[in-house]
PDB file of N, CA and C in Angstrom:
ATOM      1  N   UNK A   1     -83.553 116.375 -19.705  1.00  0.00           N
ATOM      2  CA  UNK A   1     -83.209 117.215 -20.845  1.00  0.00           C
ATOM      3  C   UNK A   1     -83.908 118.561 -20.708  1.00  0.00           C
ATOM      4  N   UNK A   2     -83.373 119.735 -21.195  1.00  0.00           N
ATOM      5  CA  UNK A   2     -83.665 120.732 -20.722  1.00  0.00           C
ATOM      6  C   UNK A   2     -84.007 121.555 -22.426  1.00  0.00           C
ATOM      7  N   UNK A   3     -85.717 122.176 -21.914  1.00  0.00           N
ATOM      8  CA  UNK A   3     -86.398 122.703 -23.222  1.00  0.00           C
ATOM      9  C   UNK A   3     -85.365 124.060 -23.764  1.00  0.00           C
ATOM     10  N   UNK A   4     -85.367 123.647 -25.043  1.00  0.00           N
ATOM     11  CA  UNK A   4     -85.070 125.137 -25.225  1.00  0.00           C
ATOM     12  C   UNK A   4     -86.416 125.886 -26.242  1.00  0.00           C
ATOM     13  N   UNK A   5     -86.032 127.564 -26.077  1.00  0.00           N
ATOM     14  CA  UNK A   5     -86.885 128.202 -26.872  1.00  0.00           C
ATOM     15  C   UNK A   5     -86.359 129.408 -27.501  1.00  0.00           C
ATOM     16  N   UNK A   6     -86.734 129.762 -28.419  1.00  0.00           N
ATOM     17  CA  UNK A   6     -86.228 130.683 -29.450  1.00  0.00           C
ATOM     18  C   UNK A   6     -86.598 132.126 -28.721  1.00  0.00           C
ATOM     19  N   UNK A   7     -85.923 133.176 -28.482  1.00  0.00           N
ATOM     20  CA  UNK A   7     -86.351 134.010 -28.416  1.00  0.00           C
ATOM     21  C   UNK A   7     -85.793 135.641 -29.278  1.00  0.00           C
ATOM     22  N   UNK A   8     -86.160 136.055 -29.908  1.00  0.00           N
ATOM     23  CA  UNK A   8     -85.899 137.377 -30.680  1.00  0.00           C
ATOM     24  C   UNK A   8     -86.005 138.557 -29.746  1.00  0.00           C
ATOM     25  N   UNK A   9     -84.194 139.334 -30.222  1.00  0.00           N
ATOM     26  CA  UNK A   9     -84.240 140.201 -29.446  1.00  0.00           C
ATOM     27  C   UNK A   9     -83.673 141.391 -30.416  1.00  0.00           C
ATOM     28  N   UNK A  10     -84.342 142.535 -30.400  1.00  0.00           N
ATOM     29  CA  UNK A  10     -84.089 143.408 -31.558  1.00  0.00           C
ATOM     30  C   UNK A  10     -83.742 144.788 -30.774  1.00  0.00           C
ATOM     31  N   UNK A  11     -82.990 145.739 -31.289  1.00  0.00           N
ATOM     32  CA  UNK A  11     -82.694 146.842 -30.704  1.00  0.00           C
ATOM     33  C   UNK A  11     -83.157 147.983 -31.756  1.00  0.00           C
ATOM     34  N   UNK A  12     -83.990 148.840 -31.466  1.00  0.00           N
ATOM     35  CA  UNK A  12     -84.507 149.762 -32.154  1.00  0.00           C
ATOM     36  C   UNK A  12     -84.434 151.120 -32.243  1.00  0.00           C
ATOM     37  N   UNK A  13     -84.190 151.320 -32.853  1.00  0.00           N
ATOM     38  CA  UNK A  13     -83.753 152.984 -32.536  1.00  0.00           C
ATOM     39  C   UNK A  13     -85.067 153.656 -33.338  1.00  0.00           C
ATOM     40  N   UNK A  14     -85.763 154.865 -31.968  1.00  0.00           N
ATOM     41  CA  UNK A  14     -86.704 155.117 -32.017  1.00  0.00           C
ATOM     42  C   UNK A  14     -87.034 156.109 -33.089  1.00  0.00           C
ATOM     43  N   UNK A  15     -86.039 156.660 -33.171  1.00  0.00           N
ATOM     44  CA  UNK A  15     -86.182 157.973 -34.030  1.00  0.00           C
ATOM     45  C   UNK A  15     -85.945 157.393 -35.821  1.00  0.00           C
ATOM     46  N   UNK A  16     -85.639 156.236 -35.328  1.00  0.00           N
ATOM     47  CA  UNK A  16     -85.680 155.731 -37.317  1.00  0.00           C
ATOM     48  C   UNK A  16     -87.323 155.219 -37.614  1.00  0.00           C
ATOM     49  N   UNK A  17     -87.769 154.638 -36.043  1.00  0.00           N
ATOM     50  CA  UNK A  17     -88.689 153.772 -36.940  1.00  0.00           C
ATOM     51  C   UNK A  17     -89.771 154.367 -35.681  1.00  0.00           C
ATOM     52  N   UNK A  18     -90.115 155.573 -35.694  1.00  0.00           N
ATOM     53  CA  UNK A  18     -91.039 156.491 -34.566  1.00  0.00           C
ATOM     54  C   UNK A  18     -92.817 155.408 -34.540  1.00  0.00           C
ATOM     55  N   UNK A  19     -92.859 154.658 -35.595  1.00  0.00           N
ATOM     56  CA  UNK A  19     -94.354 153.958 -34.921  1.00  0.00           C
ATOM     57  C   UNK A  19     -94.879 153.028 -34.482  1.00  0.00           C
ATOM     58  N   UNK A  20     -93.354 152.031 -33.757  1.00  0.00           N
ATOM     59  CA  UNK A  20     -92.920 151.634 -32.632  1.00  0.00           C
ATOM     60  C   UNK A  20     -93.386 152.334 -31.129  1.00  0.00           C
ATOM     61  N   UNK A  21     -92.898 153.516 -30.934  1.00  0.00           N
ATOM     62  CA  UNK A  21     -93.509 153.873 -30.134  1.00  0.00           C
ATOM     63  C   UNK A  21     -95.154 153.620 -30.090  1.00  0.00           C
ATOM     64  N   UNK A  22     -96.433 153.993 -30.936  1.00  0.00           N
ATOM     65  CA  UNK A  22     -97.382 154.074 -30.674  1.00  0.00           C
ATOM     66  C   UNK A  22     -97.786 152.836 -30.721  1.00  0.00           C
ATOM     67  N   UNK A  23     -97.073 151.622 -31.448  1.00  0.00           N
ATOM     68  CA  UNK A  23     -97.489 150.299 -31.268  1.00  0.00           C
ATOM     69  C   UNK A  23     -97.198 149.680 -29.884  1.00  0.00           C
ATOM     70  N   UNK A  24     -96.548 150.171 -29.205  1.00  0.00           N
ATOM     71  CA  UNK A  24     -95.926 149.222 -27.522  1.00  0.00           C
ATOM     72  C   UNK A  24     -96.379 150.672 -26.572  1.00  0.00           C
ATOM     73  N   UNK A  25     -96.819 151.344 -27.022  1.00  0.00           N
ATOM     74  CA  UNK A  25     -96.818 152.674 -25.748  1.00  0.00           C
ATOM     75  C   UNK A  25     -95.472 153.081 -25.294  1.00  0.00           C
ATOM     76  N   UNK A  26     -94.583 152.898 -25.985  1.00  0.00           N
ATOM     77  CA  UNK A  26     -93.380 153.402 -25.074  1.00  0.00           C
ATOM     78  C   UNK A  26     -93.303 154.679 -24.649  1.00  0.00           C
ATOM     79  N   UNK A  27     -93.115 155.058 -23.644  1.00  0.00           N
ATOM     80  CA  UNK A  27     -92.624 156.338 -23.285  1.00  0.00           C
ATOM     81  C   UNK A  27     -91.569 157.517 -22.948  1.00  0.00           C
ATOM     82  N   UNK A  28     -90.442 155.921 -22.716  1.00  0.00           N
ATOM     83  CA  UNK A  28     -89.972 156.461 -22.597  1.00  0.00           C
ATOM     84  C   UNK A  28     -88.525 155.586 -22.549  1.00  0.00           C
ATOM     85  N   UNK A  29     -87.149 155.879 -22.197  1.00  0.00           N
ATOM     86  CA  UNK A  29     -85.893 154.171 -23.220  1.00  0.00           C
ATOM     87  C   UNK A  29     -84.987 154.433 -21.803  1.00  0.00           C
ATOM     88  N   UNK A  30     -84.404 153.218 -21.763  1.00  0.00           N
ATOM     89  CA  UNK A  30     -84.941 152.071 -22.647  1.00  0.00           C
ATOM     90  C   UNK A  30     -86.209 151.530 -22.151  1.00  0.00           C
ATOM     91  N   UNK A  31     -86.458 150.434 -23.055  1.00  0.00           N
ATOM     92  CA  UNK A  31     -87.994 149.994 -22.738  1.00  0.00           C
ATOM     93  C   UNK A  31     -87.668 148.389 -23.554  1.00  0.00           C
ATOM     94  N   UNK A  32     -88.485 147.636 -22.883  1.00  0.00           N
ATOM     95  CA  UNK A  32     -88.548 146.267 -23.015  1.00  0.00           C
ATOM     96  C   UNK A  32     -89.998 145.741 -23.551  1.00  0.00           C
ATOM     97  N   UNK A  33     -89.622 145.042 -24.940  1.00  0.00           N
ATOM     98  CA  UNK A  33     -91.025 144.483 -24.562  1.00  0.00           C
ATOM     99  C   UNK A  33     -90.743 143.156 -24.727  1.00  0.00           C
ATOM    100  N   UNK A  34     -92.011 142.340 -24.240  1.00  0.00           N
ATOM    101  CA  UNK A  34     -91.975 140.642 -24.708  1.00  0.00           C
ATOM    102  C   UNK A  34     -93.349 140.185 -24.740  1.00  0.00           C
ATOM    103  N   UNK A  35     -93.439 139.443 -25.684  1.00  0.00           N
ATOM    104  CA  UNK A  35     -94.659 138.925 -26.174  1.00  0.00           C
ATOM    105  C   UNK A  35     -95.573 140.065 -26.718  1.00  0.00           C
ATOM    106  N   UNK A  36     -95.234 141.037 -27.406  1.00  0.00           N
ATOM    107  CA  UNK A  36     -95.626 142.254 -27.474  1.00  0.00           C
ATOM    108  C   UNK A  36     -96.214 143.066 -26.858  1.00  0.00           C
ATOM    109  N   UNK A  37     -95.887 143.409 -25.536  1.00  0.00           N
ATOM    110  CA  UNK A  37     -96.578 143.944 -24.567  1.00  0.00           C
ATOM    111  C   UNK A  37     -95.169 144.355 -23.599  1.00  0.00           C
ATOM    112  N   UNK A  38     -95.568 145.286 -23.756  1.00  0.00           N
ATOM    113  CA  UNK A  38     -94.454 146.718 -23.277  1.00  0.00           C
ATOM    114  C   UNK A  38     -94.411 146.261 -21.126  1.00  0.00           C
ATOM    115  N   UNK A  39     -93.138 145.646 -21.245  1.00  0.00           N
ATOM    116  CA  UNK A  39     -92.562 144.684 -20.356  1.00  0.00           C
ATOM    117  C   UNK A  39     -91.915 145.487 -18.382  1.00  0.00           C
ATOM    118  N   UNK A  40     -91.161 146.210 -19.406  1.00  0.00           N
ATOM    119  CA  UNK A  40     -90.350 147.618 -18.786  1.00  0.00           C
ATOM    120  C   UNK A  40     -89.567 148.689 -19.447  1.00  0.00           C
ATOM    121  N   UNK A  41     -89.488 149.589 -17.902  1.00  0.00           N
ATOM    122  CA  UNK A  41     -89.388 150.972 -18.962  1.00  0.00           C
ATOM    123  C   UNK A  41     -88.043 151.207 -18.028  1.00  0.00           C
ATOM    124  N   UNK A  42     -86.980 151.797 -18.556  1.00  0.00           N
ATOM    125  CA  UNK A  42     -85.951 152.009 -17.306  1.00  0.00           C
ATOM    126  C   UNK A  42     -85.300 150.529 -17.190  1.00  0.00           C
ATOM    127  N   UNK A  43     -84.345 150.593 -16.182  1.00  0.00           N
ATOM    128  CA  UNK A  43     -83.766 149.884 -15.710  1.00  0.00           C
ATOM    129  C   UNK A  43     -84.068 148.241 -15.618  1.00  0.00           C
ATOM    130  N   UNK A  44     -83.589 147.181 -16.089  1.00  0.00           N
ATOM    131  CA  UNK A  44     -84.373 146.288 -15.797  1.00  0.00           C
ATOM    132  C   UNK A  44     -83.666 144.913 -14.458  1.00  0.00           C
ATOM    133  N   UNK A  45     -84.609 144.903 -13.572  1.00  0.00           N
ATOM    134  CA  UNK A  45     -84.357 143.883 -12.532  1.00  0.00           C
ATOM    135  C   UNK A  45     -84.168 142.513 -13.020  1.00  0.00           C
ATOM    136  N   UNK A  46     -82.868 141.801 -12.783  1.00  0.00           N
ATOM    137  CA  UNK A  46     -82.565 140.649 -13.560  1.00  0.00           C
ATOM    138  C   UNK A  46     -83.578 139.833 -12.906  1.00  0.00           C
ATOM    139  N   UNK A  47     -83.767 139.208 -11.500  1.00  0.00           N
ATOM    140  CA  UNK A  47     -85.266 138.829 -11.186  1.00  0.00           C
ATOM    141  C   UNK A  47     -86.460 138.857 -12.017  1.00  0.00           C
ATOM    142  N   UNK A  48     -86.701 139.822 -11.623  1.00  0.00           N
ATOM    143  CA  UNK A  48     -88.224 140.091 -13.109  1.00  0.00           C
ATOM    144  C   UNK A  48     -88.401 139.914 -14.437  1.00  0.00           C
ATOM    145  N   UNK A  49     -86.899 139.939 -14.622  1.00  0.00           N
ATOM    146  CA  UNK A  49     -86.714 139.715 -16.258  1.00  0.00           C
ATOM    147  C   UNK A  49     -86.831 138.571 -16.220  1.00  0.00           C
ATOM    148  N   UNK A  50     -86.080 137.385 -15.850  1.00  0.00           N
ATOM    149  CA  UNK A  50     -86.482 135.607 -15.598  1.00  0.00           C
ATOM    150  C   UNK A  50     -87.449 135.527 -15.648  1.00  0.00           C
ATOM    151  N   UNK A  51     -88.355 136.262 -14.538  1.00  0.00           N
ATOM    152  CA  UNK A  51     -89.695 135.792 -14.453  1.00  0.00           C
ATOM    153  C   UNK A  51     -90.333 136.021 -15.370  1.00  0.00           C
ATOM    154  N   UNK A  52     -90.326 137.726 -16.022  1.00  0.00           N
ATOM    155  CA  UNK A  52     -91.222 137.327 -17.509  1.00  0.00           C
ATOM    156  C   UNK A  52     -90.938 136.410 -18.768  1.00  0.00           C
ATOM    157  N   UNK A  53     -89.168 136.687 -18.521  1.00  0.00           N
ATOM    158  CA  UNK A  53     -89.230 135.167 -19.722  1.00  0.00           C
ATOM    159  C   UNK A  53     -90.212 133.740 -19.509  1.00  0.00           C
ATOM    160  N   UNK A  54     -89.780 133.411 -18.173  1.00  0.00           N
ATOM    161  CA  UNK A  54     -89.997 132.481 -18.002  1.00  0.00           C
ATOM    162  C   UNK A  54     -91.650 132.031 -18.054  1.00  0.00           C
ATOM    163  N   UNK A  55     -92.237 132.866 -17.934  1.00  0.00           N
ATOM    164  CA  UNK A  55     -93.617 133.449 -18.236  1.00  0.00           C
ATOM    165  C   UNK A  55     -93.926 132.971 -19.697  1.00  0.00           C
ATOM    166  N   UNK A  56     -93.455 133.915 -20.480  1.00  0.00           N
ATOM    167  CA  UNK A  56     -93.839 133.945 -22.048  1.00  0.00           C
ATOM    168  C   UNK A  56     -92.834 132.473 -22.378  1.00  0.00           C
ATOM    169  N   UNK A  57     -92.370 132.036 -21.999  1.00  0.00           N
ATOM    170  CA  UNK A  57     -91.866 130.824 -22.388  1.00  0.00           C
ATOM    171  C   UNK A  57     -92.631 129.352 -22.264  1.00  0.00           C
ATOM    172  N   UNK A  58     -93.354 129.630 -20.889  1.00  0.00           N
ATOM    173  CA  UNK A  58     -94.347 128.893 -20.963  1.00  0.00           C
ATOM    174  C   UNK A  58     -96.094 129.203 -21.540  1.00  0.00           C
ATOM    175  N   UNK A  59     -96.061 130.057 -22.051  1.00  0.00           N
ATOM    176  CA  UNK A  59     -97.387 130.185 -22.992  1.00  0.00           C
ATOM    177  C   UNK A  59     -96.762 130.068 -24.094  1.00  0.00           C
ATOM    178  N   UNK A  60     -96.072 129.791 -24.312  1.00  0.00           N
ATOM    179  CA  UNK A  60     -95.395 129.699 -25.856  1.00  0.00           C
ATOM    180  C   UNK A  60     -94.895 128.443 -26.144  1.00  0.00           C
ATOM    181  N   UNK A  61     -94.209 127.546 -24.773  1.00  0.00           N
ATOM    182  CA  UNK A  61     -93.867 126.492 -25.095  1.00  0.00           C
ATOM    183  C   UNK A  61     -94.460 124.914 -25.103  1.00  0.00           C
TER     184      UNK A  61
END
């Protein structure tokens, strides 16, 4: 049987809610974060992205 886990994914638009930026460091969009910690910036590698899920999935799960 295969775990599942909840994950929240929100899209933000910077210029409504500007203190976002100073909470994740963003610098610059798009930008990713997970587990609150500013993930990637630019483009994201589907590779790496697994891996950090898969990451925060297991400290979480």
């Amino acid at each position: 049987m295969q775990d599942a886990y909840r994950i929240e994914v929100r899209e933000v638009d910077l210029t409504e809610q500007p203190e976002v930026v100073g909470e994740y460091g963003i610098w610059s969009t798009p930008a990713l974060v997970i587990d609150g910690e500013l993930a990637f910036v630019g483009r994201v590698n589907e590779r790496e992205l697994g891996q950090k899920l898969a990451a925060a999935t297991e400290r979480t799960g």
